[in-house]
Protein backbone atom coordinates (compact mmCIF):
# COMPACT_ATOMS: atom_id res chain seq x y z
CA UNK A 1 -9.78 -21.09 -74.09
CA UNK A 2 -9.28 -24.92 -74.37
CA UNK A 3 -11.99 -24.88 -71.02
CA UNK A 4 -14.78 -22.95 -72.94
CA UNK A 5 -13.77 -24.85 -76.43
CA UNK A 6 -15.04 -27.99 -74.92
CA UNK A 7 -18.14 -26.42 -73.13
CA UNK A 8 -19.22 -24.55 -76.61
CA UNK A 9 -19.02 -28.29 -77.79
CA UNK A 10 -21.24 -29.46 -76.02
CA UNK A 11 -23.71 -26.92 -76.25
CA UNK A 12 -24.83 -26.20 -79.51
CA UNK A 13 -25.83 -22.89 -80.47
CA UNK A 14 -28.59 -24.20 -82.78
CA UNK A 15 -30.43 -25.14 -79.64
CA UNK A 16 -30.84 -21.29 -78.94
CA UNK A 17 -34.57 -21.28 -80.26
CA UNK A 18 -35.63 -23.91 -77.38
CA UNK A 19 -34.96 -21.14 -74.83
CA UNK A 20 -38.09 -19.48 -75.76
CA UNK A 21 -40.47 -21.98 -75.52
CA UNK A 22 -41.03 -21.41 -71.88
CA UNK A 23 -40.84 -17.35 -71.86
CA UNK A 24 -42.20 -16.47 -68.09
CA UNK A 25 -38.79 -18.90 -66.86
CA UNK A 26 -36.41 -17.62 -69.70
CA UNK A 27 -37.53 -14.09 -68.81
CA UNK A 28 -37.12 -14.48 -65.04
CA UNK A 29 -33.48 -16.26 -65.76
CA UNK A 30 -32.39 -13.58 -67.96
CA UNK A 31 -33.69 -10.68 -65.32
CA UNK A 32 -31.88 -12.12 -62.91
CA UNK A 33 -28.49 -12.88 -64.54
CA UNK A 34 -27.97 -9.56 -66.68
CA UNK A 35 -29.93 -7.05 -65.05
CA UNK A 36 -30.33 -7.87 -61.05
CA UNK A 37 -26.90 -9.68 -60.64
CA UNK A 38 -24.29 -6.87 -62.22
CA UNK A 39 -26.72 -4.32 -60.45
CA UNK A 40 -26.41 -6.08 -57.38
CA UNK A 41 -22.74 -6.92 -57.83
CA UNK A 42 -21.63 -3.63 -58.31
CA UNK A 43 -23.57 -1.91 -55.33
CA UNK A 44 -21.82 -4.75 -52.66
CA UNK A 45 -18.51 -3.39 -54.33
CA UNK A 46 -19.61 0.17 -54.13
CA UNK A 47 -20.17 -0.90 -50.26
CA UNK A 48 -17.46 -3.10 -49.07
CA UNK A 49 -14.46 -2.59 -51.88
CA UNK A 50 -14.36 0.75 -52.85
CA UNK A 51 -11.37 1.46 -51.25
CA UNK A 52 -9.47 -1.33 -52.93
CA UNK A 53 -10.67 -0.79 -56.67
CA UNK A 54 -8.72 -3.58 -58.56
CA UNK A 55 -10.54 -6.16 -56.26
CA UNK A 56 -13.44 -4.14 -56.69
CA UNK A 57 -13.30 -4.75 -60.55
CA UNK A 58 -12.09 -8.56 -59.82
CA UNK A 59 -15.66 -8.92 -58.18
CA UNK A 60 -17.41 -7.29 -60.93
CA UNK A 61 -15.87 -9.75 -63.23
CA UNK A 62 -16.61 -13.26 -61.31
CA UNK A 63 -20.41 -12.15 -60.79
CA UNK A 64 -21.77 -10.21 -63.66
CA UNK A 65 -21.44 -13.86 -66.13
CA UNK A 66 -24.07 -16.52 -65.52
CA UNK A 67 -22.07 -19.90 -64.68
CA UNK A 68 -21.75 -22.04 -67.90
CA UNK A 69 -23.10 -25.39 -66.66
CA UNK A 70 -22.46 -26.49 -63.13
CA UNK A 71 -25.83 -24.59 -62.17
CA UNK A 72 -26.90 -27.73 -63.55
CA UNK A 73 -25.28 -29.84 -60.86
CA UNK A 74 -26.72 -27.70 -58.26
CA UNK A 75 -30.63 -27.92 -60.05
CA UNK A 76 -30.05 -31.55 -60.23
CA UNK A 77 -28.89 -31.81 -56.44
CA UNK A 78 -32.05 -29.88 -54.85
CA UNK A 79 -34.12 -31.67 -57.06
CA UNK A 80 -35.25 -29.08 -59.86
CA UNK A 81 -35.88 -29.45 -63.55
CA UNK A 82 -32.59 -29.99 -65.19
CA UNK A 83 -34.25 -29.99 -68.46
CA UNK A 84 -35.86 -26.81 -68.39
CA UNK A 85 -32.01 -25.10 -66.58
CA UNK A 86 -30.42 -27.02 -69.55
CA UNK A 87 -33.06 -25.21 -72.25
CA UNK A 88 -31.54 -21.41 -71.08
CA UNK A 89 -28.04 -22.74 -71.39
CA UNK A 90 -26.87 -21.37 -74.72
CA UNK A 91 -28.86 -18.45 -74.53
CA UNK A 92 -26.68 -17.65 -71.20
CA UNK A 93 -23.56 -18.50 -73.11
CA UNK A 94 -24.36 -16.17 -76.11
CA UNK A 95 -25.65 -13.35 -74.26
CA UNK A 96 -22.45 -13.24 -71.71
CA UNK A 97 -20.14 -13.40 -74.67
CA UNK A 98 -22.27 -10.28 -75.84
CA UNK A 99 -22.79 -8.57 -72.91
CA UNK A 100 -19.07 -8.99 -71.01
CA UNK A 101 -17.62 -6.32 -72.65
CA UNK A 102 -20.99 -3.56 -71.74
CA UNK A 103 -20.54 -4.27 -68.36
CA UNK A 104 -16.53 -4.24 -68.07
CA UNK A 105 -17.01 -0.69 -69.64
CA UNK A 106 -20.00 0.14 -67.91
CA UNK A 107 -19.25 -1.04 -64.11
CA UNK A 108 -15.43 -1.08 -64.26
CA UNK A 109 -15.12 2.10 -65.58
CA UNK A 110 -16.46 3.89 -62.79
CA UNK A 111 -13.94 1.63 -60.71
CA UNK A 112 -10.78 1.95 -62.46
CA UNK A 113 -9.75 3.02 -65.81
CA UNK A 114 -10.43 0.09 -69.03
CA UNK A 115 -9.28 0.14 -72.23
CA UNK A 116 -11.48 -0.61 -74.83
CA UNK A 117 -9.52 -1.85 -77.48
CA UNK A 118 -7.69 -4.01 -74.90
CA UNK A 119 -11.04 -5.15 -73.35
CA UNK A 120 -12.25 -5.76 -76.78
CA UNK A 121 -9.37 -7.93 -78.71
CA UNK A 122 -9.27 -10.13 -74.89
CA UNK A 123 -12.86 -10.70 -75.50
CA UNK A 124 -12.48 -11.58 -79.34
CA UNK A 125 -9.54 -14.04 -78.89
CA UNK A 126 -10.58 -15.41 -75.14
CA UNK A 127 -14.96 -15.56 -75.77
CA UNK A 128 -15.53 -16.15 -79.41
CA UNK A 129 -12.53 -17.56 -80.54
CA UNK A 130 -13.37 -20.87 -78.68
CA UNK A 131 -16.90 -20.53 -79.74
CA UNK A 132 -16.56 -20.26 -84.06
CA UNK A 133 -14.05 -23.04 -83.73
CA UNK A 134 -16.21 -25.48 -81.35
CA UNK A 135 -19.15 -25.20 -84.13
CA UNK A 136 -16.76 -25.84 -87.12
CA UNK A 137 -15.64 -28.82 -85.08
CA UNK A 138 -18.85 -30.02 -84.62
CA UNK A 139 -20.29 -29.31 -88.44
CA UNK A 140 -16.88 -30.81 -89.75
CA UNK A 141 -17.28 -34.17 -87.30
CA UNK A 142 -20.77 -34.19 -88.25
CA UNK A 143 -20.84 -34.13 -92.24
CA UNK A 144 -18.03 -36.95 -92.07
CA UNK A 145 -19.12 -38.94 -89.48
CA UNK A 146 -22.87 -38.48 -87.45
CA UNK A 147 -24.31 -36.81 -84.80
CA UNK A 148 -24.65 -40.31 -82.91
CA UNK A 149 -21.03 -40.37 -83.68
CA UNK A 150 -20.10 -37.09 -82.33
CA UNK A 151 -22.48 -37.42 -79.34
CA UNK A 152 -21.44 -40.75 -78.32
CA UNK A 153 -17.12 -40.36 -78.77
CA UNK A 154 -15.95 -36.58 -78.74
CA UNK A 155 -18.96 -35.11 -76.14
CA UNK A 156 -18.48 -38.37 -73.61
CA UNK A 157 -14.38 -37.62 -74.18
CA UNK A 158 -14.53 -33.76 -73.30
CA UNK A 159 -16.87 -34.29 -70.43
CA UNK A 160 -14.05 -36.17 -68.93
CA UNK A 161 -10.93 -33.30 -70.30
CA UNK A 162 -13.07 -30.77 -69.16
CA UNK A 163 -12.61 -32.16 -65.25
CA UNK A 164 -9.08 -32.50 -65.82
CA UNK A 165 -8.53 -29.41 -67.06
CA UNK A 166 -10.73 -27.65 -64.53
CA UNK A 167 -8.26 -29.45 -61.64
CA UNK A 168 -5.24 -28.06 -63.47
CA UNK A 169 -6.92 -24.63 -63.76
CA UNK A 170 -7.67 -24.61 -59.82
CA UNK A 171 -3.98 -25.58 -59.44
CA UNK A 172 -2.23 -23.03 -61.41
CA UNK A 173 -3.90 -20.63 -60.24
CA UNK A 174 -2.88 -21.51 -56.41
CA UNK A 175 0.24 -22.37 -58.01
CA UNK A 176 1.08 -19.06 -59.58
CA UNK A 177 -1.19 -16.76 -57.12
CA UNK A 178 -1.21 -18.80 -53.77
CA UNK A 179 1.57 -16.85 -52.09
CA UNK A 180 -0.46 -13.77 -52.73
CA UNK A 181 -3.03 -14.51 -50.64
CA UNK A 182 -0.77 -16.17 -47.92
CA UNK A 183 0.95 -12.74 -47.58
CA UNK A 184 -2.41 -11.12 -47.67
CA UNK A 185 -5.30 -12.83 -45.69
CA UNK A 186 -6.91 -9.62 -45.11
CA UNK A 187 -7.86 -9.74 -48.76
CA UNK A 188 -10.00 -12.74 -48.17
CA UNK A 189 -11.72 -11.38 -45.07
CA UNK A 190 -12.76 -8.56 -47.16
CA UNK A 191 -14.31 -10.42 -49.80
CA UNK A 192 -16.04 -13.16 -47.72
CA UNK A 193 -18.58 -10.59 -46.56
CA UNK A 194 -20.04 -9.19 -50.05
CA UNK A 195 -19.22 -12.93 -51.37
CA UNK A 196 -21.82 -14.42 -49.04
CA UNK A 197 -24.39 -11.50 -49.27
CA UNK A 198 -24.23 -11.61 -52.50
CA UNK A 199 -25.83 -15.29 -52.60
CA UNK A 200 -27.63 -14.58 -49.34
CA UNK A 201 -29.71 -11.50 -51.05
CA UNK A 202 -30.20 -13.87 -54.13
CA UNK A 203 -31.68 -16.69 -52.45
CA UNK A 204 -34.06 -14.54 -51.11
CA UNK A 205 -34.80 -12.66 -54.30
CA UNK A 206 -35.46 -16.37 -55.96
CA UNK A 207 -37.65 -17.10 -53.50
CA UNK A 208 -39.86 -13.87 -54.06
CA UNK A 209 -39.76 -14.50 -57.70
CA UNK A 210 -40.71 -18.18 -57.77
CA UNK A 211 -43.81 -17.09 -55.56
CA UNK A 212 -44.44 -14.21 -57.33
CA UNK A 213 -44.25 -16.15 -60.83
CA UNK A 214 -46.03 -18.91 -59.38
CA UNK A 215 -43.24 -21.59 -60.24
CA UNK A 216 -43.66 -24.96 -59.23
CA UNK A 217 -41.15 -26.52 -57.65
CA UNK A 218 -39.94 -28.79 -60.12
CA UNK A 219 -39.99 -25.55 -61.93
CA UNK A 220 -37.15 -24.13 -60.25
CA UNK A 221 -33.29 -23.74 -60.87
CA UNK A 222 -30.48 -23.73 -58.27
């Protein structure tokens, strides 16, 4: 919660309207992240997990929610137009807060049993929790101080926690979870395959989208 309170801060959900200045690339990003991707996610799990249904579900969950912002990292490394990945930002982060839930019940439910009122409070206190209070931070900080202000000290500071806490993240979960998968190593073998497809089949599916939307390449997204 702490992770996503400092990545709602530096996203403002004001900025939503700038996603839709460019609709052929906010059209193809949003195609691709909530309609190909769970679609896609749930027919390699359908394939190669089946018979293991709570990793089947796991899988669900890591693919069917657009990254927050490392894709930027990635655009900025091949050499694509960080500005334009940065414009569909907040929609992504709205619409995956939104949409989580849909496909939990939807996919996972043909997996495994869900409840719903479980699946919904996680979702209240885990998604949007961080999210209300990140924009009363950032109106609050504002009206006293100014957006230079709040830009210059509190964004620079929780680009730097949000490392930190990322590190600790990584270890606790090896930490609390690392035996696990030391006393099961088939469990990684089975994922690796419909892990790697999974970004295979999408590379090639960006491809065939770029050419068939007739992006440029500075047009293009990692």
């Amino acid at each position: 919660m702490i992770m996503l309170l400092g990545v709602f801060l530096q996203i403002p959900i004001s900025q939503l309207k700038t996603s839709f200045k460019n609709i052929r690339f906010t059209t193809a990003s949003l195609c691709i992240n909530f309609v190909w991707t769970p679609l896609l996610a749930w027919l390699l799990g359908y394939v190669f997990l089946r018979g293991t249904p709570s990793i089947w579900l796991g899988f669900i969950m890591l693919l069917v929610t657009p990254c927050t912002d490392w894709y930027l990292t990635f655009t900025e490394v091949s050499k694509g137009n960080v500005a334009l990945g940065t414009t569909v930002l907040p929609l992504n982060l709205v619409l995956q807060l939104l949409l989580l839930p849909f496909y939990l019940y939807i996919l996972g439910s043909s997996v495994i049993t869900i409840n719903v009122i479980n699946l919904l409070y996680g979702v209240l206190v885990v998604l949007v929790t961080p999210i209300l209070v990140a924009n009363l931070i950032r109106k609050i900080t504002i009206q006293i101080k100014h957006k230079e202000w709040f830009e210059e000290k509190v964004i620079s500071i929780v680009g730097v926690c949000q490392t930190i806490f990322l590190n600790l993240a990584i270890v606790a979960m090896f930490a609390s979870q690392g035996s696990m998968l030391l006393n099961n190593p088939k469990i990684l073998i089975k994922m690796l395959i419909p892990v790697l497809l999974f970004f295979i089949i999408n590379f090639f599916i960006g491809q065939f989208i770029s050419k068939l939307l007739k992006f440029n390449y500075e047009d293009t997204v990692a």
